[in-house]
N, C-alpha and C. Protein backbone atom coordinates (compact mmCIF):
# COMPACT_ATOMS: atom_id res chain seq x y z
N UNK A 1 -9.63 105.46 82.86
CA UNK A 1 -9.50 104.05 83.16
C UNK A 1 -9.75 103.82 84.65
N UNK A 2 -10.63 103.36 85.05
CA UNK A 2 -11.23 103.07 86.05
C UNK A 2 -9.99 102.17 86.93
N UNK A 3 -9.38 100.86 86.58
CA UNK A 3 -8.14 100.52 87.56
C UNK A 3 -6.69 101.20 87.43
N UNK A 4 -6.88 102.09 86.67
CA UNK A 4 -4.99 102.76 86.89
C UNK A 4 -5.37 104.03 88.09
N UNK A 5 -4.00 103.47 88.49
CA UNK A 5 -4.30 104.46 90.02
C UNK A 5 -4.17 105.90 89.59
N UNK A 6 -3.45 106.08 89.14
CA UNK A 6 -3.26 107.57 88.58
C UNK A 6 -4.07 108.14 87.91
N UNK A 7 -5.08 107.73 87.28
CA UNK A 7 -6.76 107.95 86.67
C UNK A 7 -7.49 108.18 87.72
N UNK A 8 -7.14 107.31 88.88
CA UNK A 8 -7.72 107.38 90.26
C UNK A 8 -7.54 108.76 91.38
N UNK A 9 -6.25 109.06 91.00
CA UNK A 9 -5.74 110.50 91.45
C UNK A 9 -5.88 111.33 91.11
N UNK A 10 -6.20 111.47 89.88
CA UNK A 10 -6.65 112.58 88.81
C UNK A 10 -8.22 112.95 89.25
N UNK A 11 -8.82 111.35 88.97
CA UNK A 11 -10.37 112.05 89.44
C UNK A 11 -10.78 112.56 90.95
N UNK A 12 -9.49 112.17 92.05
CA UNK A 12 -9.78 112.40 92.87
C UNK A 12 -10.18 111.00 94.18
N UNK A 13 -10.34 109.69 92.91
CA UNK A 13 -11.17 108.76 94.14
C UNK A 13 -10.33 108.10 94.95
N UNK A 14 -8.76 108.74 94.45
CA UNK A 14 -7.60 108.07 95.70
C UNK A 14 -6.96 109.44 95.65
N UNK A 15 -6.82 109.66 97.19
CA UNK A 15 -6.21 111.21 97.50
C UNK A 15 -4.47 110.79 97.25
N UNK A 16 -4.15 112.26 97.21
CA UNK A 16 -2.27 112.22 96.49
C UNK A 16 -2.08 113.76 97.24
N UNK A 17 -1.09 114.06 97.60
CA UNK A 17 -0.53 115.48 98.23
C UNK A 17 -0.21 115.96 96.83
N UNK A 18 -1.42 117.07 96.08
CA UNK A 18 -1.00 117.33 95.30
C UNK A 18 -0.24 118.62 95.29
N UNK A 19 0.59 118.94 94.29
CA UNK A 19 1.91 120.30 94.24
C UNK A 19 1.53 120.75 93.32
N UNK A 20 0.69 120.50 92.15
CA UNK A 20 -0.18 121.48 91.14
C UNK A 20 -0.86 120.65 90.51
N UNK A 21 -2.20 121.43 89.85
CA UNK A 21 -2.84 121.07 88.90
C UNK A 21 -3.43 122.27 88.02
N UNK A 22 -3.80 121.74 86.95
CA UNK A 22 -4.38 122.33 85.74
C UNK A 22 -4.97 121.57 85.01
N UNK A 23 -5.96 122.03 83.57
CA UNK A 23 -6.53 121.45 83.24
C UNK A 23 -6.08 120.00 82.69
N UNK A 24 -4.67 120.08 82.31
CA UNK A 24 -3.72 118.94 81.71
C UNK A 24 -2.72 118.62 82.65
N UNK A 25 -2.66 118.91 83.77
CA UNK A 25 -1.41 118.46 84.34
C UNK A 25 -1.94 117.90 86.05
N UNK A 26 -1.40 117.10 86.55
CA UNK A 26 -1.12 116.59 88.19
C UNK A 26 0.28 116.82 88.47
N UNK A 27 0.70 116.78 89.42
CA UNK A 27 1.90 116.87 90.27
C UNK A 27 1.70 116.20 91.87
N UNK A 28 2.28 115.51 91.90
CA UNK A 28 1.80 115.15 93.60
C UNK A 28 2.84 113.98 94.12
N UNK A 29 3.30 114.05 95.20
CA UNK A 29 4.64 113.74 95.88
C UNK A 29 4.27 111.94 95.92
N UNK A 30 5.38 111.50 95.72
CA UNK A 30 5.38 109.90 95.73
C UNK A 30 5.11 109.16 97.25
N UNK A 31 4.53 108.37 96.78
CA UNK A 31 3.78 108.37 98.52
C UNK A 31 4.89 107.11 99.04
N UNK A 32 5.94 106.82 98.63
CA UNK A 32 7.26 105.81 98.66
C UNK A 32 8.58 106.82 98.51
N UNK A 33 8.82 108.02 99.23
CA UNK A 33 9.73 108.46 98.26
C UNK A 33 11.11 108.22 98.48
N UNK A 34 11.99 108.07 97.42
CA UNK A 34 13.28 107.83 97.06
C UNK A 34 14.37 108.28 97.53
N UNK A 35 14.19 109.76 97.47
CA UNK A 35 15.03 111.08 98.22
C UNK A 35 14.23 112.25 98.72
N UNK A 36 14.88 112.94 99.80
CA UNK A 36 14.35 114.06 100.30
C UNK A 36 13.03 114.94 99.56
N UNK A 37 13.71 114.64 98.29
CA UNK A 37 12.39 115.51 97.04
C UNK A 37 12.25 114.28 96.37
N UNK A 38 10.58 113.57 96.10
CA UNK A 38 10.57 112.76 95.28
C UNK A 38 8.85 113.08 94.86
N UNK A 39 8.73 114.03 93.30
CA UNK A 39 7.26 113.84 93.11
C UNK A 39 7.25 113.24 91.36
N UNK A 40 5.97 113.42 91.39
CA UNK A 40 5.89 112.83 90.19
C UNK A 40 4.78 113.68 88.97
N UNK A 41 5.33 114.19 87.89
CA UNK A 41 4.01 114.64 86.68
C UNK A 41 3.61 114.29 85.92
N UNK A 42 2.19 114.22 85.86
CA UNK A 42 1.43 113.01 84.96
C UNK A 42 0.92 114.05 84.08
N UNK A 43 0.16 113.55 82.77
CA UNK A 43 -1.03 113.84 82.38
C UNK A 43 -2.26 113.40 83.21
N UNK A 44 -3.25 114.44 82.82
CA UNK A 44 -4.76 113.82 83.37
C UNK A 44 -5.05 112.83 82.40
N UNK A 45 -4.67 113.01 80.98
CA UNK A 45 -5.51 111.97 80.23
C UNK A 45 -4.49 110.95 80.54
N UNK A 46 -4.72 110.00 79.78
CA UNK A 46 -4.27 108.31 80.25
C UNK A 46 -3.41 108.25 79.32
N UNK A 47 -2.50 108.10 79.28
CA UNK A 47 -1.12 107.85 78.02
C UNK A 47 -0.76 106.38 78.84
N UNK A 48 -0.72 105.40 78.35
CA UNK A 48 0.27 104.33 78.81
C UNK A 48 1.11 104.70 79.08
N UNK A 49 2.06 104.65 77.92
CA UNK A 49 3.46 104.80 78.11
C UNK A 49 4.16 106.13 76.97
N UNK A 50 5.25 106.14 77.41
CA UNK A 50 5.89 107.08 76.44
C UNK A 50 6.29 106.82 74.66
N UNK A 51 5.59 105.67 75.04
CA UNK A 51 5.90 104.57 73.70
C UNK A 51 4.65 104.77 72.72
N UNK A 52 3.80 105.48 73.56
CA UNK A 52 2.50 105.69 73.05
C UNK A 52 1.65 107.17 72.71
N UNK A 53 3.00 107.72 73.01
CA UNK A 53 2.92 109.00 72.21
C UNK A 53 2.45 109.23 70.71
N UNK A 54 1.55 109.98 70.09
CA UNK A 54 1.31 110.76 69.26
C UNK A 54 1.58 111.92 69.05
N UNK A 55 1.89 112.38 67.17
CA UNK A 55 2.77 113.26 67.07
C UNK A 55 1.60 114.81 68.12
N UNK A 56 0.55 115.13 68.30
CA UNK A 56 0.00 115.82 68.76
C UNK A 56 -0.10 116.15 70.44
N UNK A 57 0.78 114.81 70.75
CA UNK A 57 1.25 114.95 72.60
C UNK A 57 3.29 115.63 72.64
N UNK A 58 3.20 116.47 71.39
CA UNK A 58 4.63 117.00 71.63
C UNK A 58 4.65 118.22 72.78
N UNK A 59 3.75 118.80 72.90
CA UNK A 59 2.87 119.98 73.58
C UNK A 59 3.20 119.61 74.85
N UNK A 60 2.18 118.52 75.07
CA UNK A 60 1.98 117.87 76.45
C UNK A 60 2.96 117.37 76.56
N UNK A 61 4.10 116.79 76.06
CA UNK A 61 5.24 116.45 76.70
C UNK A 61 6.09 117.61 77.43
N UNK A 62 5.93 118.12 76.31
CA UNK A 62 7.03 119.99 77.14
C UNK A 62 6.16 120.56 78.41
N UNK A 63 4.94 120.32 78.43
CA UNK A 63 4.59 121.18 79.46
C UNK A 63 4.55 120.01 80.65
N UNK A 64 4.81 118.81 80.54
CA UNK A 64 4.90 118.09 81.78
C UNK A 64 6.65 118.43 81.94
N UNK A 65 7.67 118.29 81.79
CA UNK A 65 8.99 118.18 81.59
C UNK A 65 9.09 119.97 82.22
N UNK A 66 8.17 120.87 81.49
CA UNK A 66 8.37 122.38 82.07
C UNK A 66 7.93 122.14 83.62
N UNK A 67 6.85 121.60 83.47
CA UNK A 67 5.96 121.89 85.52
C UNK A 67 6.95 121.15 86.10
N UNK A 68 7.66 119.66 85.32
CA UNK A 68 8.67 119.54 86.46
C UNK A 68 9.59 120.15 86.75
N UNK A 69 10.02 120.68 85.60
CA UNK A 69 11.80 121.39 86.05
C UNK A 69 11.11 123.20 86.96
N UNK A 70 10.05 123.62 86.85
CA UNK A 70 9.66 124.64 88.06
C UNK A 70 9.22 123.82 89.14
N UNK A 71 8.76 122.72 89.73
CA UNK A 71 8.44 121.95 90.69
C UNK A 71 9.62 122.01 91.56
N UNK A 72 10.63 121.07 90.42
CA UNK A 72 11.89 121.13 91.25
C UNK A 72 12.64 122.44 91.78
N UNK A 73 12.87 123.24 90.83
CA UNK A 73 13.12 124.30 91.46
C UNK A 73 12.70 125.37 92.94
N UNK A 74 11.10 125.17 92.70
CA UNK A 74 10.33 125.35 93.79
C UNK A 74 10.89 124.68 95.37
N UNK A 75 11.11 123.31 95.37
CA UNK A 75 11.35 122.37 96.17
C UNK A 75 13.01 122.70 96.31
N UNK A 76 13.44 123.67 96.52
CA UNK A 76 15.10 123.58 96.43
C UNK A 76 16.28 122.87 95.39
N UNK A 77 15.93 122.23 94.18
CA UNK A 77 16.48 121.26 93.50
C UNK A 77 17.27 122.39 92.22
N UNK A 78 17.42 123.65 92.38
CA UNK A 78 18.06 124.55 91.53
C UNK A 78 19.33 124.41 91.73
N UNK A 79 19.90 124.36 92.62
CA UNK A 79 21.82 124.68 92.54
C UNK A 79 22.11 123.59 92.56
N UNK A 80 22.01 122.53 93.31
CA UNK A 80 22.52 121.46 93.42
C UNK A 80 22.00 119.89 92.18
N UNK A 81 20.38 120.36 91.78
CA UNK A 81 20.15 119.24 90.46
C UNK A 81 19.27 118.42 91.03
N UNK A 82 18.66 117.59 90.59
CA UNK A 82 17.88 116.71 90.61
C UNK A 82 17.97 115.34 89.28
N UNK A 83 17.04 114.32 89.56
CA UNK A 83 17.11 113.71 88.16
C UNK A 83 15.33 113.25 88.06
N UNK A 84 15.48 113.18 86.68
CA UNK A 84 13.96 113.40 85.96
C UNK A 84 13.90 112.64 85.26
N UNK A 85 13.03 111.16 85.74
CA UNK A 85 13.03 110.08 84.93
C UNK A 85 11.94 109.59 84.27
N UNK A 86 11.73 108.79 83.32
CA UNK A 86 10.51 108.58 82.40
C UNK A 86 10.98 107.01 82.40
N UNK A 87 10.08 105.99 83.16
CA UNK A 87 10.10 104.55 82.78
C UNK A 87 9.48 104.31 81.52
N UNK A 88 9.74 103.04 81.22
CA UNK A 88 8.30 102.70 79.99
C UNK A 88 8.78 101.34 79.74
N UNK A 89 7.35 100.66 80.35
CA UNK A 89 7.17 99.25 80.09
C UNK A 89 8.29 98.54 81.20
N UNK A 90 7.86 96.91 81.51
CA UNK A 90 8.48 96.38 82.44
C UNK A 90 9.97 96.52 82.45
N UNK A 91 10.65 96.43 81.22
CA UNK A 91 12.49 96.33 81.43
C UNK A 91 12.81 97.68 81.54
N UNK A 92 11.56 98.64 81.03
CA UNK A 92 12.13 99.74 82.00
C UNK A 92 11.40 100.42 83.11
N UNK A 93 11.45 99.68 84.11
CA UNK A 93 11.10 99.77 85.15
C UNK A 93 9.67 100.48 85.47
N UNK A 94 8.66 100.44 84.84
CA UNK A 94 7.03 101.44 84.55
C UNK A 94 6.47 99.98 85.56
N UNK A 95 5.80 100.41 86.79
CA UNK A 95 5.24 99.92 87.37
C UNK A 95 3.58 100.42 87.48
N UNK A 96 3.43 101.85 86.56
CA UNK A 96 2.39 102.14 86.82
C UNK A 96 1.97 102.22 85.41
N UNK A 97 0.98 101.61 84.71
CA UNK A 97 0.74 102.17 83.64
C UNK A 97 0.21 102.95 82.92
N UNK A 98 0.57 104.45 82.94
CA UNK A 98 0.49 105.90 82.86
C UNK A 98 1.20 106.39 83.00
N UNK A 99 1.51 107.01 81.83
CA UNK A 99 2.94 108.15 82.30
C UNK A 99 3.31 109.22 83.18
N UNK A 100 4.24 108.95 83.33
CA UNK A 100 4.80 109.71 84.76
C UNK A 100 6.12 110.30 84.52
N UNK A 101 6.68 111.19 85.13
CA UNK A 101 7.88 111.80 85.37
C UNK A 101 8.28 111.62 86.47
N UNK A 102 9.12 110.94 87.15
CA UNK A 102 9.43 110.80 88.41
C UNK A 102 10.76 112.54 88.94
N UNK A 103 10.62 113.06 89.67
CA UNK A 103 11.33 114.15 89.63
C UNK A 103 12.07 113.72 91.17
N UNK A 104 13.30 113.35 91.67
CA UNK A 104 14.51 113.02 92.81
C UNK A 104 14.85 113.70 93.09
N UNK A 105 15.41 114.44 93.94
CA UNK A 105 16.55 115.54 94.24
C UNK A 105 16.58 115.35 96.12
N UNK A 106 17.61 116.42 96.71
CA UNK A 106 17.75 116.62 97.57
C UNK A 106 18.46 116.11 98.20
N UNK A 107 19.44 115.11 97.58
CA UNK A 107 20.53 114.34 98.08
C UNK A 107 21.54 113.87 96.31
N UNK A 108 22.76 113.37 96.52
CA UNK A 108 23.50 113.02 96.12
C UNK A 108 22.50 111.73 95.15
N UNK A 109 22.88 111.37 94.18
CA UNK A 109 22.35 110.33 93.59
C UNK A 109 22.75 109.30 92.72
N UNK A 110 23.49 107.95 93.29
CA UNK A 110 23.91 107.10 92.25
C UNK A 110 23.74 106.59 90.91
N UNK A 111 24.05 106.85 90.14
CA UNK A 111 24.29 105.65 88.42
C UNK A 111 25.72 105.07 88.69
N UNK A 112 24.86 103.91 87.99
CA UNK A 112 23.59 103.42 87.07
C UNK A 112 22.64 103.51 89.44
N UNK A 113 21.53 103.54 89.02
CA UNK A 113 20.15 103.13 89.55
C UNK A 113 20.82 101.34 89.98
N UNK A 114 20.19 101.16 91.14
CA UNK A 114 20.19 99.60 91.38
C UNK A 114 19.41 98.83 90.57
């Protein structure tokens, strides 16, 4: 998809500090971030939302949810935790439309979220 930015990051035509890739996966640090550790793991292909899963993206869900929880770890987020969030759609807060994992850590972290 030519206007989702994250299609845009994937192909490369908007640069991102990326922290891994593979043939199915991005990783690359939130260019706004939240806390000390704030990145994010996408698919390369274009999923809207998590709402838009097919039973054949069970795969690709575990291996985005796996690269994050070694991301975080990588980044210091092992003893102390992190949190690993999945928006979807406006009331829940998906500002980008493509799925994402938002991965936080490196500080203390309030719930509920503001």
């Amino acid at each position: 998809m030519d206007t989702c930015i994250f299609c845009n990051i994937v192909s490369g035509a908007i640069p991102a500090k990326r922290l891994y890739e593979d043939d199915e996966l991005v990783a690359f640090h939130d260019v706004s971030p939240q806390a000390p550790v704030h990145f994010l793991v996408i698919p390369k292909r274009h999923i809207q939302n998590i709402m838009e899963l097919a039973p054949g993206d069970v795969a690709l869900v575990g291996r985005l949810l796996h690269k994050a929880q070694e991301l975080a770890v990588e980044l210091g987020c092992a003893e102390k935790g992190a949190r690993f969030v999945i928006n979807c759609k406006s009331d829940g807060g998906q500002t980008v439309d493509h799925l994402h994992i938002h991965v936080l850590g490196g500080r203390p972290l309030a719930w509920p979220p503001g």
